[in-house]
N, C-alpha and C. Protein backbone atom coordinates (compact mmCIF):
# COMPACT_ATOMS: atom_id res chain seq x y z
N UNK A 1 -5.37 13.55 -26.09
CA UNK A 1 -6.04 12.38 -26.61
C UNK A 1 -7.53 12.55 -26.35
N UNK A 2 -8.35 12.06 -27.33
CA UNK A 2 -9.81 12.26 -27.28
C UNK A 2 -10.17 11.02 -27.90
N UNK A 3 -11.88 10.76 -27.09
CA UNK A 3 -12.44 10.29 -28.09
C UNK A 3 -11.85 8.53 -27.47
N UNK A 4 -12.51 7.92 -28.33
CA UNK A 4 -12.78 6.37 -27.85
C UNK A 4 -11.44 5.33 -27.64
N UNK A 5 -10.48 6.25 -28.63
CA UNK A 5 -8.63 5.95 -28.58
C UNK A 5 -8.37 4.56 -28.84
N UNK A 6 -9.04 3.99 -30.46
CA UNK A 6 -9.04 2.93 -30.66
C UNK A 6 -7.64 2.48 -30.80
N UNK A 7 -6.54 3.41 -31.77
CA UNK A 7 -5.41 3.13 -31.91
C UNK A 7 -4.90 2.66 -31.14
N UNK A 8 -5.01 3.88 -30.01
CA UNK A 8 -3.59 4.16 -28.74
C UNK A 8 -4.31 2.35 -28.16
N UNK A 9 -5.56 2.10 -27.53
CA UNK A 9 -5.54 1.22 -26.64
C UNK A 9 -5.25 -0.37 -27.79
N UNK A 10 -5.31 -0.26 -28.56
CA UNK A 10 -4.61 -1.35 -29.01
C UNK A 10 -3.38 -1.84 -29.57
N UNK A 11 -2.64 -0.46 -29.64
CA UNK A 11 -1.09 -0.01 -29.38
C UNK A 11 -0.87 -0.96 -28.12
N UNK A 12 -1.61 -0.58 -26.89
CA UNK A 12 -1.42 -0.38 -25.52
C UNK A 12 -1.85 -2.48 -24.97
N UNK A 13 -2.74 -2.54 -25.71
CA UNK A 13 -3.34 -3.98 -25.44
C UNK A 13 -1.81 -4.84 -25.87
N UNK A 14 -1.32 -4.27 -27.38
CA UNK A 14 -0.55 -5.50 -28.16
C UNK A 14 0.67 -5.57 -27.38
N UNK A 15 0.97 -4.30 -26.66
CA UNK A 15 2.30 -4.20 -25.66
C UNK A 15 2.43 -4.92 -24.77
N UNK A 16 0.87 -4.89 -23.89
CA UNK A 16 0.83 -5.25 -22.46
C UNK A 16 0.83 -7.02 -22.75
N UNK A 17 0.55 -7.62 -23.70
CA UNK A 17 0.24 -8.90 -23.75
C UNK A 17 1.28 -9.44 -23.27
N UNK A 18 2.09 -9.48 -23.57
CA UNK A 18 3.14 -10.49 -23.35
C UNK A 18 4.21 -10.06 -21.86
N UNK A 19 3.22 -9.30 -21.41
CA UNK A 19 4.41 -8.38 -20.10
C UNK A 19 3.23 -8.66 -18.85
N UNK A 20 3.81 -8.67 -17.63
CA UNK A 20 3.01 -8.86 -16.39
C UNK A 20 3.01 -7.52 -15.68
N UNK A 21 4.48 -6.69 -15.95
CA UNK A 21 3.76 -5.25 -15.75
C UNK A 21 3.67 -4.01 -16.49
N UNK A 22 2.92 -3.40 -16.47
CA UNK A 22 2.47 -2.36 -18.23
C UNK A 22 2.85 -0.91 -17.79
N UNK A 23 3.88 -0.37 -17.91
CA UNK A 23 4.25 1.17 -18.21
C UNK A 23 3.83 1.87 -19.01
N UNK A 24 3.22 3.04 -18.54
CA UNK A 24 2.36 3.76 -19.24
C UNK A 24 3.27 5.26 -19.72
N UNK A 25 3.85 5.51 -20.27
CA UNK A 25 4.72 6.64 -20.33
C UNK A 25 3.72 7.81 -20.90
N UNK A 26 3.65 8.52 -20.28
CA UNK A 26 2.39 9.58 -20.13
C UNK A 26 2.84 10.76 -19.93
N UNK A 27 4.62 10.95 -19.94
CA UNK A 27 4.82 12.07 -19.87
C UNK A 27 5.15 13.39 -21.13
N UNK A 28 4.48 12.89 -22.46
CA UNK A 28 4.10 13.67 -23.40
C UNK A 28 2.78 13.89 -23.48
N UNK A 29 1.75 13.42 -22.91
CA UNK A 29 0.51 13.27 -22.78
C UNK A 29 -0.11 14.80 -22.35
N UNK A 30 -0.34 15.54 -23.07
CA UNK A 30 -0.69 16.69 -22.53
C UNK A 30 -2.22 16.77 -21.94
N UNK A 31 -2.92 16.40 -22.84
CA UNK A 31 -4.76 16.74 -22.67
C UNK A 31 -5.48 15.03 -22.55
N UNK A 32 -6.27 14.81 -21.85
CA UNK A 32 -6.89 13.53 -21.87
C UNK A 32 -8.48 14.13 -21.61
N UNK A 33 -9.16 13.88 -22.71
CA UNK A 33 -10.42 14.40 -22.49
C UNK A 33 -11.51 13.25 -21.20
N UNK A 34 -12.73 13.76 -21.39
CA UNK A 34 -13.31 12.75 -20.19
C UNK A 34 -13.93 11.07 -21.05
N UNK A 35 -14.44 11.31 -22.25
CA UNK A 35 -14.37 9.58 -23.01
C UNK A 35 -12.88 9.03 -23.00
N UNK A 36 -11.87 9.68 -23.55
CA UNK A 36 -10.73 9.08 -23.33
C UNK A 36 -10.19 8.32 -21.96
N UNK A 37 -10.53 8.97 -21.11
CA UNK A 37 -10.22 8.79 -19.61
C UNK A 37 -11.20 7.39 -19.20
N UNK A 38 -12.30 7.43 -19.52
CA UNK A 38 -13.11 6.44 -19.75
C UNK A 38 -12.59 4.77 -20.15
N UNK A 39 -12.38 5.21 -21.16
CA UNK A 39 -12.01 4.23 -21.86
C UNK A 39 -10.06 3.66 -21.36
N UNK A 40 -9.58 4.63 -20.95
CA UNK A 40 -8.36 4.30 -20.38
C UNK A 40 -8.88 3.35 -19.06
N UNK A 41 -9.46 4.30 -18.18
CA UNK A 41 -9.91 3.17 -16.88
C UNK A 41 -10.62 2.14 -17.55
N UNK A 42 -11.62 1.92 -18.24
CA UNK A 42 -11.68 0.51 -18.76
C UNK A 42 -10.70 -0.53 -19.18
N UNK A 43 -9.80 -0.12 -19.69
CA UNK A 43 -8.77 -0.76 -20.35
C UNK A 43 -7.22 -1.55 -19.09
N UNK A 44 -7.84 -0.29 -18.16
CA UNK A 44 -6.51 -0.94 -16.72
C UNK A 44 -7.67 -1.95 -16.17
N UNK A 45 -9.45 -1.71 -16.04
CA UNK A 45 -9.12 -2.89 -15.61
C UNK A 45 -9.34 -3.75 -15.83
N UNK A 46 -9.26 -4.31 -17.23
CA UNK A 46 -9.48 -5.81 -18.22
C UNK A 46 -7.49 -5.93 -17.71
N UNK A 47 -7.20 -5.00 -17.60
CA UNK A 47 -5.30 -5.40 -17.30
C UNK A 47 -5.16 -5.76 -16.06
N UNK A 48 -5.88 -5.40 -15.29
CA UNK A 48 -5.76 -5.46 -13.26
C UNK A 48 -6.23 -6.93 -13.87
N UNK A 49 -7.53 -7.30 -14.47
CA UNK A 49 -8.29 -8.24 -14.01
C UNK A 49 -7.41 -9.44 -14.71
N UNK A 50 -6.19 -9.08 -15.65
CA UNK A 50 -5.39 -10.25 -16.13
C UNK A 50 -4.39 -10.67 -15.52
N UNK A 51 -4.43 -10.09 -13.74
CA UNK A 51 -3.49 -9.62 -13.26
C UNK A 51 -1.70 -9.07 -13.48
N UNK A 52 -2.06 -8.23 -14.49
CA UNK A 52 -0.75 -6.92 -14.39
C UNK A 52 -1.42 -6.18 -13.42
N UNK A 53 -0.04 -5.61 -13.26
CA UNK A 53 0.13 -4.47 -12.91
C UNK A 53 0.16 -3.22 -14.37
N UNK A 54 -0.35 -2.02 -13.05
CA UNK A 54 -0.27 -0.93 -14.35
C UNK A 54 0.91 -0.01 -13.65
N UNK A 55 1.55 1.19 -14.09
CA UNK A 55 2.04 2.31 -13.65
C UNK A 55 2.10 3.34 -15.13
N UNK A 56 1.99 4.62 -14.74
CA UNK A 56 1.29 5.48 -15.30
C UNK A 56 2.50 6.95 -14.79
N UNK A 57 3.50 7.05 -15.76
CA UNK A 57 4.70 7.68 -15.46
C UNK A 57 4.41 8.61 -15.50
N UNK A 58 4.10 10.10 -14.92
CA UNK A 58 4.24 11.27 -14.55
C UNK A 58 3.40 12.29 -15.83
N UNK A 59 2.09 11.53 -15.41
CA UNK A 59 1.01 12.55 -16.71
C UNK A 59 0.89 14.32 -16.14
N UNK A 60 0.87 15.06 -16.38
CA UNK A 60 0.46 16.60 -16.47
C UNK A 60 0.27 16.75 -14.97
N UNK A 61 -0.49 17.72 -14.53
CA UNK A 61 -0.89 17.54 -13.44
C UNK A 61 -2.20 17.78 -13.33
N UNK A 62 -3.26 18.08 -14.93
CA UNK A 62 -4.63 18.17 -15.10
C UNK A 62 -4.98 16.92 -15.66
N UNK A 63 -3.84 16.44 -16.13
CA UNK A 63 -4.35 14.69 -16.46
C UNK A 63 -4.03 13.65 -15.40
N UNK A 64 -3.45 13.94 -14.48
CA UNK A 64 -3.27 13.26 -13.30
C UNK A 64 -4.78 13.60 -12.40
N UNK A 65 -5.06 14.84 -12.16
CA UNK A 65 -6.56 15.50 -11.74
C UNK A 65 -7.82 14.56 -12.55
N UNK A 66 -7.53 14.43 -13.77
CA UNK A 66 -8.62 13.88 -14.33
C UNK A 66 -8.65 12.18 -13.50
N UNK A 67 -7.35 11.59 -14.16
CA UNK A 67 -7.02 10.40 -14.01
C UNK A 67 -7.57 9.68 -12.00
N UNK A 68 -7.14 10.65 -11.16
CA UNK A 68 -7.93 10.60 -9.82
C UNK A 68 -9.58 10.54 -10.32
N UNK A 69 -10.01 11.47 -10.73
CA UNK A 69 -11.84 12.08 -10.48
C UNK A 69 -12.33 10.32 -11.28
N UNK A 70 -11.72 10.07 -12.46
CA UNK A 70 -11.97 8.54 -12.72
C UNK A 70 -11.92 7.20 -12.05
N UNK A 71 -10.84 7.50 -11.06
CA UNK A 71 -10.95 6.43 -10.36
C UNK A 71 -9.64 5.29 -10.76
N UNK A 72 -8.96 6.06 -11.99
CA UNK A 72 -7.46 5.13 -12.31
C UNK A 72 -6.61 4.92 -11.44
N UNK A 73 -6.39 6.22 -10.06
CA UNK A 73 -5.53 5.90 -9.36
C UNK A 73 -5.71 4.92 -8.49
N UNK A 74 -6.53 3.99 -7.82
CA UNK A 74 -6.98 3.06 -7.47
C UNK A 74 -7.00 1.78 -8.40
N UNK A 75 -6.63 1.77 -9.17
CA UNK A 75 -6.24 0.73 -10.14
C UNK A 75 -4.90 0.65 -10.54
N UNK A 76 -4.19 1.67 -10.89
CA UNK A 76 -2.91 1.91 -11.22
C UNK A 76 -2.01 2.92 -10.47
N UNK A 77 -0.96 2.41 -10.43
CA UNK A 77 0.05 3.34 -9.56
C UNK A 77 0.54 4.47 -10.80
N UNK A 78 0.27 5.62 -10.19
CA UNK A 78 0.41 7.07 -11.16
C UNK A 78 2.16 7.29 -10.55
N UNK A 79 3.21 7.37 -10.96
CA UNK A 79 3.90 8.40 -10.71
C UNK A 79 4.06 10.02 -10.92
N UNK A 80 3.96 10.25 -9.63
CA UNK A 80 3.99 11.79 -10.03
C UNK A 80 5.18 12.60 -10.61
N UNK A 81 4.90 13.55 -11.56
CA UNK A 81 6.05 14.61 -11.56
C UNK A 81 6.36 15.59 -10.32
N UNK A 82 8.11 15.28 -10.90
CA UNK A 82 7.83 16.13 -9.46
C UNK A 82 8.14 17.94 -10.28
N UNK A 83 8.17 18.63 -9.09
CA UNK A 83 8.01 20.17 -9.48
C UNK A 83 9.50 20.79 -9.24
């Protein structure tokens, strides 16, 4: 995923509305560039701040790397894959 991800986050907005906690299924998610990642942590925390919860099911382990250096894991609980 690249780029400002107007679709995906309003895919992601129309889901989370009506739910108090938002599953992120991330385990086809191969590549998350660094605007994408951006704009993902923006988006958990207009969701933290509506108070949901986020979780973020078992992304890559270079999109999990990214997803830390952003600062998502402190907003959202990542499950890891395991190996």
């Amino acid at each position: 995923v690249s780029g400002r991800m107007v679709t995906e986050l309003g895919l992601l907005r129309a889901y989370a509305a009506d739910r108090n906690d938002v599953v992120i299924d991330a385990r086809a998610l191969e590549r998350l560039d660094f605007v994408a990642a951006g704009e993902l942590r923006n988006e958990v925390v207009v969701l933290r701040g509506s108070a949901k919860t986020v979780l973020i099911i078992e992304p890559t382990f270079i999109v999990e790397a990214l997803m830390v250096v952003m600062g998502i894991h402190e907003l959202a609980e990542i499950r890891r894959r395991r190996l």
